[in-house]
Protein backbone atom coordinates (compact mmCIF):
# COMPACT_ATOMS: atom_id res chain seq x y z
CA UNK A 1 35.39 129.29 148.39
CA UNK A 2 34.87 133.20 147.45
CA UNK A 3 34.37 133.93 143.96
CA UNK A 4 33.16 137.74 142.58
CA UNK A 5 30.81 138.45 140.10
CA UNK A 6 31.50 141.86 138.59
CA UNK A 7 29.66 144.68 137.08
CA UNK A 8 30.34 143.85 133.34
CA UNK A 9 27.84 140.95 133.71
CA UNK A 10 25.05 143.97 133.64
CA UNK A 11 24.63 148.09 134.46
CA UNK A 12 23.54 146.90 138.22
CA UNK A 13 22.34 144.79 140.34
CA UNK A 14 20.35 145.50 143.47
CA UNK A 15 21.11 145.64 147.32
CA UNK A 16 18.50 145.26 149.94
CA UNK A 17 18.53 145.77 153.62
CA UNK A 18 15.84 145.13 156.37
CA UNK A 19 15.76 147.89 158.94
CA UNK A 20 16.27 145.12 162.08
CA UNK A 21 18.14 142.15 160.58
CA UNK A 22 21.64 141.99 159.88
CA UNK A 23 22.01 140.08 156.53
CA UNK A 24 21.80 142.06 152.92
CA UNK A 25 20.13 141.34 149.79
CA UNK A 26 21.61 140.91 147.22
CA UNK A 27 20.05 140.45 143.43
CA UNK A 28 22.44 139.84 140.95
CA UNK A 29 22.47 141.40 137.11
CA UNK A 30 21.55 137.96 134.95
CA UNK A 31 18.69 137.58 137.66
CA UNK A 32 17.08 141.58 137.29
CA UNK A 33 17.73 141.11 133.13
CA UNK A 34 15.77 137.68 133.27
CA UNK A 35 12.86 139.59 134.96
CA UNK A 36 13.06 142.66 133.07
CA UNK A 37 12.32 140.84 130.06
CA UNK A 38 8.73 140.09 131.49
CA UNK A 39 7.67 143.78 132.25
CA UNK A 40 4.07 144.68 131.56
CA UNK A 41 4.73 147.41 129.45
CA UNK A 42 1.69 147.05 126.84
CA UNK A 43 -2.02 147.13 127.97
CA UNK A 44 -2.44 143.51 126.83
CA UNK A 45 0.60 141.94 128.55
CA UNK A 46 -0.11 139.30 131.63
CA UNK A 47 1.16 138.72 134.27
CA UNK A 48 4.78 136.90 134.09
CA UNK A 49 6.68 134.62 137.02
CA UNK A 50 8.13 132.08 138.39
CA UNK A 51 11.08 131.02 141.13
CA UNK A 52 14.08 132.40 142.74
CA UNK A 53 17.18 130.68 143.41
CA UNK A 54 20.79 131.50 145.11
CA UNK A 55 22.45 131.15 148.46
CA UNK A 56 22.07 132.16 151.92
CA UNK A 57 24.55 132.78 154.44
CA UNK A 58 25.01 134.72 157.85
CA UNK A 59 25.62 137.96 156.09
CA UNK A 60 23.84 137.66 152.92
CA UNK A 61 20.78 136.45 150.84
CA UNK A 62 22.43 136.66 147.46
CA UNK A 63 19.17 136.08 144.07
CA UNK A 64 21.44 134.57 141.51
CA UNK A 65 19.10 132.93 139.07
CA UNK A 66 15.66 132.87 138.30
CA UNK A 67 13.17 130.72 136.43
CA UNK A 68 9.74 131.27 134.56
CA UNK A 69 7.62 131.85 133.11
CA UNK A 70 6.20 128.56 131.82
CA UNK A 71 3.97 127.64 128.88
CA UNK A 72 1.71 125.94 131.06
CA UNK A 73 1.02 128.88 133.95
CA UNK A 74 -2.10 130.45 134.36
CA UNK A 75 -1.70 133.83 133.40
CA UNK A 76 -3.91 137.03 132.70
CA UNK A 77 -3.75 140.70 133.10
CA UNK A 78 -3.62 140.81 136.75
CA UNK A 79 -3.37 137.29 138.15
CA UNK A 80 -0.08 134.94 137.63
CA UNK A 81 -0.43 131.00 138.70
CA UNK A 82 3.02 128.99 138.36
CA UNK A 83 2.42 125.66 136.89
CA UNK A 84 3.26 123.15 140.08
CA UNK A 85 5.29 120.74 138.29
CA UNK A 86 7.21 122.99 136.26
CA UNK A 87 8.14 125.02 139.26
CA UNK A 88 9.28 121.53 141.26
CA UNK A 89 10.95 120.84 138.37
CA UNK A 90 12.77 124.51 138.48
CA UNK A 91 13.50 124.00 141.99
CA UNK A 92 15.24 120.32 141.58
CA UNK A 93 17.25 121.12 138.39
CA UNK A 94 19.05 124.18 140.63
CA UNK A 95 19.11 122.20 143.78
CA UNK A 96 21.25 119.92 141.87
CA UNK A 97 23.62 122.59 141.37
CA UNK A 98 23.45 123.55 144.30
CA UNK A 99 20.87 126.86 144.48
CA UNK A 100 18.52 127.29 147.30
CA UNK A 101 14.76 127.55 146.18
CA UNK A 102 14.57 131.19 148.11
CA UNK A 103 11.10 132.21 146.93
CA UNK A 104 8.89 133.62 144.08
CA UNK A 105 8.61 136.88 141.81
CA UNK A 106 5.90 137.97 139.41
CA UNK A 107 5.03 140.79 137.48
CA UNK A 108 2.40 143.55 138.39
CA UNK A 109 0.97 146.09 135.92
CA UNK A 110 2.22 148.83 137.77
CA UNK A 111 5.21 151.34 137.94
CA UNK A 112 6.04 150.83 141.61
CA UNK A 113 4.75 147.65 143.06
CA UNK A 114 2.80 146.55 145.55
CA UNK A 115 1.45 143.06 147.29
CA UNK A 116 -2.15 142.56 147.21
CA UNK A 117 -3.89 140.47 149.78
CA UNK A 118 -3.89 137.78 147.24
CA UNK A 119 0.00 137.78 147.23
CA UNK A 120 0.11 137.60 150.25
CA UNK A 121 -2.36 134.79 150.85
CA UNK A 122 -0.57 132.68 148.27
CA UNK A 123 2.56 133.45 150.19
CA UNK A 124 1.48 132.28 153.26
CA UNK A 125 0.03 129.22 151.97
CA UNK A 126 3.38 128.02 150.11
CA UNK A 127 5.28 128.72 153.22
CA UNK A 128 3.16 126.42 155.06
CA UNK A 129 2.96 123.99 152.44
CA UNK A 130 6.52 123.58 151.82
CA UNK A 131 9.48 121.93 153.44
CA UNK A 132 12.07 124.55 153.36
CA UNK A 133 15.61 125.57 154.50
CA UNK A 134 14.76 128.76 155.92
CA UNK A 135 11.54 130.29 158.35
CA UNK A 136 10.72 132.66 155.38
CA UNK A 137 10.46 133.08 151.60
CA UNK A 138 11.22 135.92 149.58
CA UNK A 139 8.88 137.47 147.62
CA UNK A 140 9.70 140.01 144.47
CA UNK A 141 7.18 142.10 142.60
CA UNK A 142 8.37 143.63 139.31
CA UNK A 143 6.59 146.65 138.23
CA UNK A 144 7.01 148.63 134.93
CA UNK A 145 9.54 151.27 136.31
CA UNK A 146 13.82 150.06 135.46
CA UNK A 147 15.98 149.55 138.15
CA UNK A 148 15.29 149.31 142.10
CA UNK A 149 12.46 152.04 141.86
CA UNK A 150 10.51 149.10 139.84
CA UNK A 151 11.14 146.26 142.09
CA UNK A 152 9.27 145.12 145.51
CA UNK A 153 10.72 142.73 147.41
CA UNK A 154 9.63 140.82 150.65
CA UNK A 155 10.51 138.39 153.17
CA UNK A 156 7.36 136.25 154.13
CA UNK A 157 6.62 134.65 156.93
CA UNK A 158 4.04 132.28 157.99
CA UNK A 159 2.69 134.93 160.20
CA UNK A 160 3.85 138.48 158.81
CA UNK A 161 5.47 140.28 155.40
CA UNK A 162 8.61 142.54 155.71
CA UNK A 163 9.25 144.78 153.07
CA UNK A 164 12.95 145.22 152.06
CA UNK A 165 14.17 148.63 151.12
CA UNK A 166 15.99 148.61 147.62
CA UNK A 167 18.85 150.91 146.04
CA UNK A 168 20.79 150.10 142.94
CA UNK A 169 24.57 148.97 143.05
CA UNK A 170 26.92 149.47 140.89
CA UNK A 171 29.52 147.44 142.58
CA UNK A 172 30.58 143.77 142.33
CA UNK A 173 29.64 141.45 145.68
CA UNK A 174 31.72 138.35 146.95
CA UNK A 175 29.44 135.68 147.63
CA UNK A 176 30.83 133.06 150.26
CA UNK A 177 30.09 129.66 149.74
């Protein structure tokens, strides 16, 4: 089944593209306006997450939803804890549908982000804590800068990070089911 989602949904979504694999990223408008809505842009605004969701196929890793935050995270200025049994409950509710569970995202009080060593502990330890569909997880950072120039993404695996490299996209995307 191919279906398009077009540009009206939003003003863009965003493409990403690893230097040595072959498949794209691709994160879609109602996913980047569900984050946006979390940036830290006040000095007393926390930290914000929670789970992302979509499909995966040969060619691409397509971010179509996204959950989070939850009343019952831990959150402060600079450190974001998902609550455990929302999050399963997150991930169930869209497996049911059909989603993938394809990683995490948080906010960062920054304009550009970047992964701290605690990001990429916690990273590590989900992967190996986790029965999953794929060898990695993605991980997304959203800073306080709009579009792709605010976003961070990375694919983590159990032994090593890879940084995606981001541009903005105009353009509708088939996904293949």
């Amino acid at each position: 089944m191919i279906f398009s989602l077009t540009k009206s949904m939003s003003k863009y979504s965003v493409v990403g593209h690893l230097d040595e694999n072959y498949q794209t990223l691709w994160i879609a408008p109602p996913a980047l306006q569900h984050v946006n809505r979390h940036l830290q842009s006040t000095p007393w605004a926390t930290e914000a997450g929670g789970q992302l969701f979509g499909t995966i196929n040969a060619e691409q890793v397509c971010v179509t939803e996204v959950s989070g935050p939850y009343a019952e995270d831990e959150r402060s200025r600079y450190r974001y804890r998902s609550n455990p049994a929302a999050a399963q409950r997150a991930i169930e509710e869209r497996h049911k549908r059909g989603l993938l569970y394809l990683g995490e995202w948080h906010t960062h009080a920054e304009d550009s982000p970047s992964a701290s060593s605690l990001d990429d502990d916690a990273m590590r330890r989900l992967i190996s804590s986790s029965q999953l569909n794929s060898d990695a997880l993605l991980m997304m950072i959203v800073g306080r800068a709009r579009g792709a120039a605010g976003l961070a993404v990375w694919s983590a695996f159990s032994k090593t990070m890879r940084q995606w490299s981001l541009s903005e996209s105009s353009e509708s995307i088939l996904l293949r089911k």
